[in-house]
PDB file of N, CA and C in Angstrom:
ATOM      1  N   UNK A   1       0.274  16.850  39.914  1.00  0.00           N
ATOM      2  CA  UNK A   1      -0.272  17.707  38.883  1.00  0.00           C
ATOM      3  C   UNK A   1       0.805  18.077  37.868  1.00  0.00           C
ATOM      4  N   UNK A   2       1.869  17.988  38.464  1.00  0.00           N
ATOM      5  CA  UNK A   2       2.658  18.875  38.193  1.00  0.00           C
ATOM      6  C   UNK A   2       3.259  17.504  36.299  1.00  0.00           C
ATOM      7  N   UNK A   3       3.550  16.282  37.130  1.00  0.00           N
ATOM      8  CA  UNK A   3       3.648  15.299  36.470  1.00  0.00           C
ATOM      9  C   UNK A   3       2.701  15.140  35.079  1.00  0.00           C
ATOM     10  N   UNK A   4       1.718  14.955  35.412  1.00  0.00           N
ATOM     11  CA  UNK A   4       0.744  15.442  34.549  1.00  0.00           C
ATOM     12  C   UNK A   4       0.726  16.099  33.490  1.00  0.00           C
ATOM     13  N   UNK A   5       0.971  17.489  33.611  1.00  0.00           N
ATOM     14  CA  UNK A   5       1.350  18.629  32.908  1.00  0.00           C
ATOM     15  C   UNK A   5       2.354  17.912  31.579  1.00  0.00           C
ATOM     16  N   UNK A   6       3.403  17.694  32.609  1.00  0.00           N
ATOM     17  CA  UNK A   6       4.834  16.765  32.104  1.00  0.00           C
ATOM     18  C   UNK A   6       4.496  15.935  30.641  1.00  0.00           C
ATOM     19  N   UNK A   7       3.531  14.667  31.451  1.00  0.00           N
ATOM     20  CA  UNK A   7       3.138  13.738  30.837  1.00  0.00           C
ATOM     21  C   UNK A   7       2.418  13.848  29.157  1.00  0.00           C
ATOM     22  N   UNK A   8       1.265  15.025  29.493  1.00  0.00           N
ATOM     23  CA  UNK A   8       0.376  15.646  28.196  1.00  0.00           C
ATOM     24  C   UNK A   8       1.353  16.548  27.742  1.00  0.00           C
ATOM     25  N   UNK A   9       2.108  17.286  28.450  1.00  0.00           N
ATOM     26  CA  UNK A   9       3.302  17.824  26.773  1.00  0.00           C
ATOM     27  C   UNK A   9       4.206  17.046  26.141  1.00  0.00           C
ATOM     28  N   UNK A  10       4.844  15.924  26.794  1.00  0.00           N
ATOM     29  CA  UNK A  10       5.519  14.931  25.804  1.00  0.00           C
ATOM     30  C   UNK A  10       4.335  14.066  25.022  1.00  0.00           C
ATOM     31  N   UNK A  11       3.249  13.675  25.625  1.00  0.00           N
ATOM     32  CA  UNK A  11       2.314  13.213  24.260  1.00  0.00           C
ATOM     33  C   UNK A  11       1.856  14.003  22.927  1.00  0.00           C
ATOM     34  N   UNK A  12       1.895  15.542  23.539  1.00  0.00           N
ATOM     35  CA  UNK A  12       1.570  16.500  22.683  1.00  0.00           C
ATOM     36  C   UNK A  12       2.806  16.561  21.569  1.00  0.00           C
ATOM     37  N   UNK A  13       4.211  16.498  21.972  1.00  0.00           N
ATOM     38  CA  UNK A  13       5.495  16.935  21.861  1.00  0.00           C
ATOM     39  C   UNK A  13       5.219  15.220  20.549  1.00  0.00           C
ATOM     40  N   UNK A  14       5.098  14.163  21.517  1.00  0.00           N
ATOM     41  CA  UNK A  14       4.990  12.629  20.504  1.00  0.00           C
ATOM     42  C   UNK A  14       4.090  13.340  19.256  1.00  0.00           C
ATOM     43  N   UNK A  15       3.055  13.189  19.432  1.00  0.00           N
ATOM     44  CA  UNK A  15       2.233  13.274  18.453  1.00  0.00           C
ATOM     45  C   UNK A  15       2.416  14.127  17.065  1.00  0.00           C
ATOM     46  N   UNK A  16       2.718  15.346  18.074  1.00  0.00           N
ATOM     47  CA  UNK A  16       3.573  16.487  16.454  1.00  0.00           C
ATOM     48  C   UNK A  16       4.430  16.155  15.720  1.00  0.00           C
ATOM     49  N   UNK A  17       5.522  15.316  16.524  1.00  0.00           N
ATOM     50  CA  UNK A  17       6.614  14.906  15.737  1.00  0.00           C
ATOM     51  C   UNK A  17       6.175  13.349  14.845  1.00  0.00           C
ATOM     52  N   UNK A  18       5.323  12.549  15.280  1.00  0.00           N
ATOM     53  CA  UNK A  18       4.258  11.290  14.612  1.00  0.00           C
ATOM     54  C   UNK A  18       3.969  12.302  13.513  1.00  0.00           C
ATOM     55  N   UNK A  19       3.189  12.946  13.472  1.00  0.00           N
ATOM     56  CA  UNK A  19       2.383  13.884  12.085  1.00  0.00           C
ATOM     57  C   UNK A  19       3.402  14.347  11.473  1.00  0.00           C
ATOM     58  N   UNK A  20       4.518  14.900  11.894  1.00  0.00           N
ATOM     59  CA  UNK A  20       4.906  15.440  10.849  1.00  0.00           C
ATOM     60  C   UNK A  20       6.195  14.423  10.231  1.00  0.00           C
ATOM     61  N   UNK A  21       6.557  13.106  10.442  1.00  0.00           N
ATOM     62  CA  UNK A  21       7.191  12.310   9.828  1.00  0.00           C
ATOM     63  C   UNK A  21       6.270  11.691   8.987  1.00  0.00           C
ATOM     64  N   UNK A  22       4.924  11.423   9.417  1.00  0.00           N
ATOM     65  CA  UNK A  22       3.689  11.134   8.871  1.00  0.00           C
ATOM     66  C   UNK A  22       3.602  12.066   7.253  1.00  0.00           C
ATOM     67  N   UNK A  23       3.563  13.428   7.516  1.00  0.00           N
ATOM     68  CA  UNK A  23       3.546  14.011   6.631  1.00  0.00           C
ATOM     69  C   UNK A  23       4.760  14.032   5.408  1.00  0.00           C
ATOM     70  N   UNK A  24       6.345  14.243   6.172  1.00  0.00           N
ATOM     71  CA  UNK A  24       7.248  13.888   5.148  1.00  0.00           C
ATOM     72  C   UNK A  24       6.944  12.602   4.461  1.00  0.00           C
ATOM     73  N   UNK A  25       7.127  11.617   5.403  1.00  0.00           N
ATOM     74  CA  UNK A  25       6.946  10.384   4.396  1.00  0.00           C
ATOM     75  C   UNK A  25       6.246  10.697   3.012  1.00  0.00           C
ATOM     76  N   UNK A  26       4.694  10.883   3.367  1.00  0.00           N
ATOM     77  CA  UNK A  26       3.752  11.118   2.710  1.00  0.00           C
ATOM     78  C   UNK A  26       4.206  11.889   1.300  1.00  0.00           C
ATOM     79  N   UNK A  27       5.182  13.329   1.416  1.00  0.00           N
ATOM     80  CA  UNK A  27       6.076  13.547   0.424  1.00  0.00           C
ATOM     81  C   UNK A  27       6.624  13.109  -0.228  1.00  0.00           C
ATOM     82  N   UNK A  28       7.474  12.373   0.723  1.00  0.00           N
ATOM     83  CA  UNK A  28       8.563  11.445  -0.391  1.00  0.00           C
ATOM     84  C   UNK A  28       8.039  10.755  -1.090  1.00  0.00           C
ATOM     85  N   UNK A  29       7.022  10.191  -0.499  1.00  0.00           N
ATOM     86  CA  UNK A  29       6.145   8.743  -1.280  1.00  0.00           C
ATOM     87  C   UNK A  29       5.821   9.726  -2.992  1.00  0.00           C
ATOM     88  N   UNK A  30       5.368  11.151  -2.342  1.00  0.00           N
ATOM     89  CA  UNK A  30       4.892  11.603  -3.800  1.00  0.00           C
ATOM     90  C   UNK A  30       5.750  11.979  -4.740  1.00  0.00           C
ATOM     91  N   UNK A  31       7.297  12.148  -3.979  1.00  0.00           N
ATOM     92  CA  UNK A  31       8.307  12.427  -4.949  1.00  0.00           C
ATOM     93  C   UNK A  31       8.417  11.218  -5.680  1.00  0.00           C
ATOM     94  N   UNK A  32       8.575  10.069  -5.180  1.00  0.00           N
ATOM     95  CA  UNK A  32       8.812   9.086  -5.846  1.00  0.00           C
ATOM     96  C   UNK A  32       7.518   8.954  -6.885  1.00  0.00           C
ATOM     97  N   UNK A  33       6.554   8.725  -6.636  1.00  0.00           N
ATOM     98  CA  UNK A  33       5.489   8.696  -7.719  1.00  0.00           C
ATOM     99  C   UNK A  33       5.979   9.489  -9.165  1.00  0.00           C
ATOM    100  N   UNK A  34       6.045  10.618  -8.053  1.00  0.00           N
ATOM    101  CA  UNK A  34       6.295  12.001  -9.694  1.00  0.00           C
ATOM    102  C   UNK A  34       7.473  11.544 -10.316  1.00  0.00           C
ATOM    103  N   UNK A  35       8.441  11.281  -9.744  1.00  0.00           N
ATOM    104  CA  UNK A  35       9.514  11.098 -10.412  1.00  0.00           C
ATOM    105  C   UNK A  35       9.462   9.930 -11.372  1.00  0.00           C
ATOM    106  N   UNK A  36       9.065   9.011 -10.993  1.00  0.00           N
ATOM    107  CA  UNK A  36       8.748   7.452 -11.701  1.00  0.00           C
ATOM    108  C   UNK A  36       7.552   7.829 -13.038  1.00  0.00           C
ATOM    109  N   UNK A  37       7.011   8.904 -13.215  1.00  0.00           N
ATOM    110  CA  UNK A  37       5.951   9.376 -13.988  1.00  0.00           C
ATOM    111  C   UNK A  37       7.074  10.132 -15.347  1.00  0.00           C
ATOM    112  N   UNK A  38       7.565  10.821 -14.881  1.00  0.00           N
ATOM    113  CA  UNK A  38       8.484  11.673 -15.285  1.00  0.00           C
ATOM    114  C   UNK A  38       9.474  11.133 -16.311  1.00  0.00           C
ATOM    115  N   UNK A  39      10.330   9.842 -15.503  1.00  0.00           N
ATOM    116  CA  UNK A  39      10.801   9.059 -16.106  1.00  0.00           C
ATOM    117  C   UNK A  39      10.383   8.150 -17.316  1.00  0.00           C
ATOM    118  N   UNK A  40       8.838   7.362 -17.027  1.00  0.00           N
ATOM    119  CA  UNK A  40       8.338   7.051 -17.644  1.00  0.00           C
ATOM    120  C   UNK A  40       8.267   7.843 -19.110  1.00  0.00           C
ATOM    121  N   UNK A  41       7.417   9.224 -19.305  1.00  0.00           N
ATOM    122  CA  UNK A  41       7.542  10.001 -19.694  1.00  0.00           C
ATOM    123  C   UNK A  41       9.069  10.103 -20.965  1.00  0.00           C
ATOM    124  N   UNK A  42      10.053  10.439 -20.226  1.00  0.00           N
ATOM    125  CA  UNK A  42      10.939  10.748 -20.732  1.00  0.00           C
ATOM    126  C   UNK A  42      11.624   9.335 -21.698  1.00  0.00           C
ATOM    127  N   UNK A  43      11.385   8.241 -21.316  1.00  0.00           N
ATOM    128  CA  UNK A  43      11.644   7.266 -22.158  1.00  0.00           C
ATOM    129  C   UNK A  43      11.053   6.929 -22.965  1.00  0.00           C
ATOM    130  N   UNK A  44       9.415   7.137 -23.275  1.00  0.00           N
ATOM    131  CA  UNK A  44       8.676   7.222 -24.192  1.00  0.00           C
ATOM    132  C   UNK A  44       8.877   8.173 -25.120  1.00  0.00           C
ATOM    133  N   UNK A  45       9.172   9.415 -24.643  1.00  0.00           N
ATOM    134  CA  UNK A  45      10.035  10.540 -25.530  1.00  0.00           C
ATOM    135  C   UNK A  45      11.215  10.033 -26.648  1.00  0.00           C
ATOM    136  N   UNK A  46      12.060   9.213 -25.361  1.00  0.00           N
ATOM    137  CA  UNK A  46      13.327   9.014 -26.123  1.00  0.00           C
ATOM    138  C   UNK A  46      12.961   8.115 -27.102  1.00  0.00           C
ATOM    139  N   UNK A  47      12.058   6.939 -27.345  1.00  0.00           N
ATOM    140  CA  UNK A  47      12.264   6.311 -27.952  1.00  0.00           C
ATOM    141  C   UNK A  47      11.862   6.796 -29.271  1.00  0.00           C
ATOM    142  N   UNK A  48      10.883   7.789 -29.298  1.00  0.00           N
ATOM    143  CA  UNK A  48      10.091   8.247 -30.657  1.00  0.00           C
ATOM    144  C   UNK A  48      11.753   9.218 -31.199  1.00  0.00           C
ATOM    145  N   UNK A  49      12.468   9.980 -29.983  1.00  0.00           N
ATOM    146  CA  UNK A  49      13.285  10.423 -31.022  1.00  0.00           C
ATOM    147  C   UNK A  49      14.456   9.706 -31.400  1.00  0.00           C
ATOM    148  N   UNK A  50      14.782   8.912 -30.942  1.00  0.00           N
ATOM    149  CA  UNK A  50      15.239   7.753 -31.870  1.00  0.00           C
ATOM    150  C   UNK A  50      14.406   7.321 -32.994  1.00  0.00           C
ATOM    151  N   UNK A  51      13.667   7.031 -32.921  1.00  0.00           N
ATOM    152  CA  UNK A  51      13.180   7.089 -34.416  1.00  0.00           C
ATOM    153  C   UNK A  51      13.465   7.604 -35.319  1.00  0.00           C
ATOM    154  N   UNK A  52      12.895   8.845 -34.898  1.00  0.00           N
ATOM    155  CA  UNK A  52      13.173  10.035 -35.667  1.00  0.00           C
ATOM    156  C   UNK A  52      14.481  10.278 -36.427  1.00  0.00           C
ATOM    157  N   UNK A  53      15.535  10.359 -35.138  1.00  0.00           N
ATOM    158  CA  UNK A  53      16.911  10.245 -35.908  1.00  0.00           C
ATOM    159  C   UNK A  53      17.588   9.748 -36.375  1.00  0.00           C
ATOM    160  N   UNK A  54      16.384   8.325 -36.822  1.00  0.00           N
ATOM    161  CA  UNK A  54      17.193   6.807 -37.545  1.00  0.00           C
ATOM    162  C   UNK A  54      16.429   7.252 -39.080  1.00  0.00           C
ATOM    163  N   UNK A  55      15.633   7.650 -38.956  1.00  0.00           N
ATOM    164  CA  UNK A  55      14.931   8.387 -40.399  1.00  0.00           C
ATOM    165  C   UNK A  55      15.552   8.600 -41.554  1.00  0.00           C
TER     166      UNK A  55
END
């Protein structure tokens, strides 16, 4: 029984730590998105003010 016990808290113990690398990942993945947006963003910026300051 006792084993048992053992057994279902390290699956319990697996699983939390599965979800929550599950979940960071899942973050990072969105940092990277945002950031790659951002960037995007900011080079489309730059190029108009170059323009601008070739005027």
């Amino acid at each position: 029984m006792a084993d048992r016990t053992a057994s279902l808290g390290q699956m319990g113990l697996k699983a939390g730590v599965k979800s929550s690398i599950q979940q960071e990942m899942k973050h990072v993945g969105d940092m990277v998105v945002a950031a790659g947006k951002q960037t995007e963003a900011r080079l489309r910026n730059a190029g108009g003010a170059i323009k601008d300051a070739s005027r």
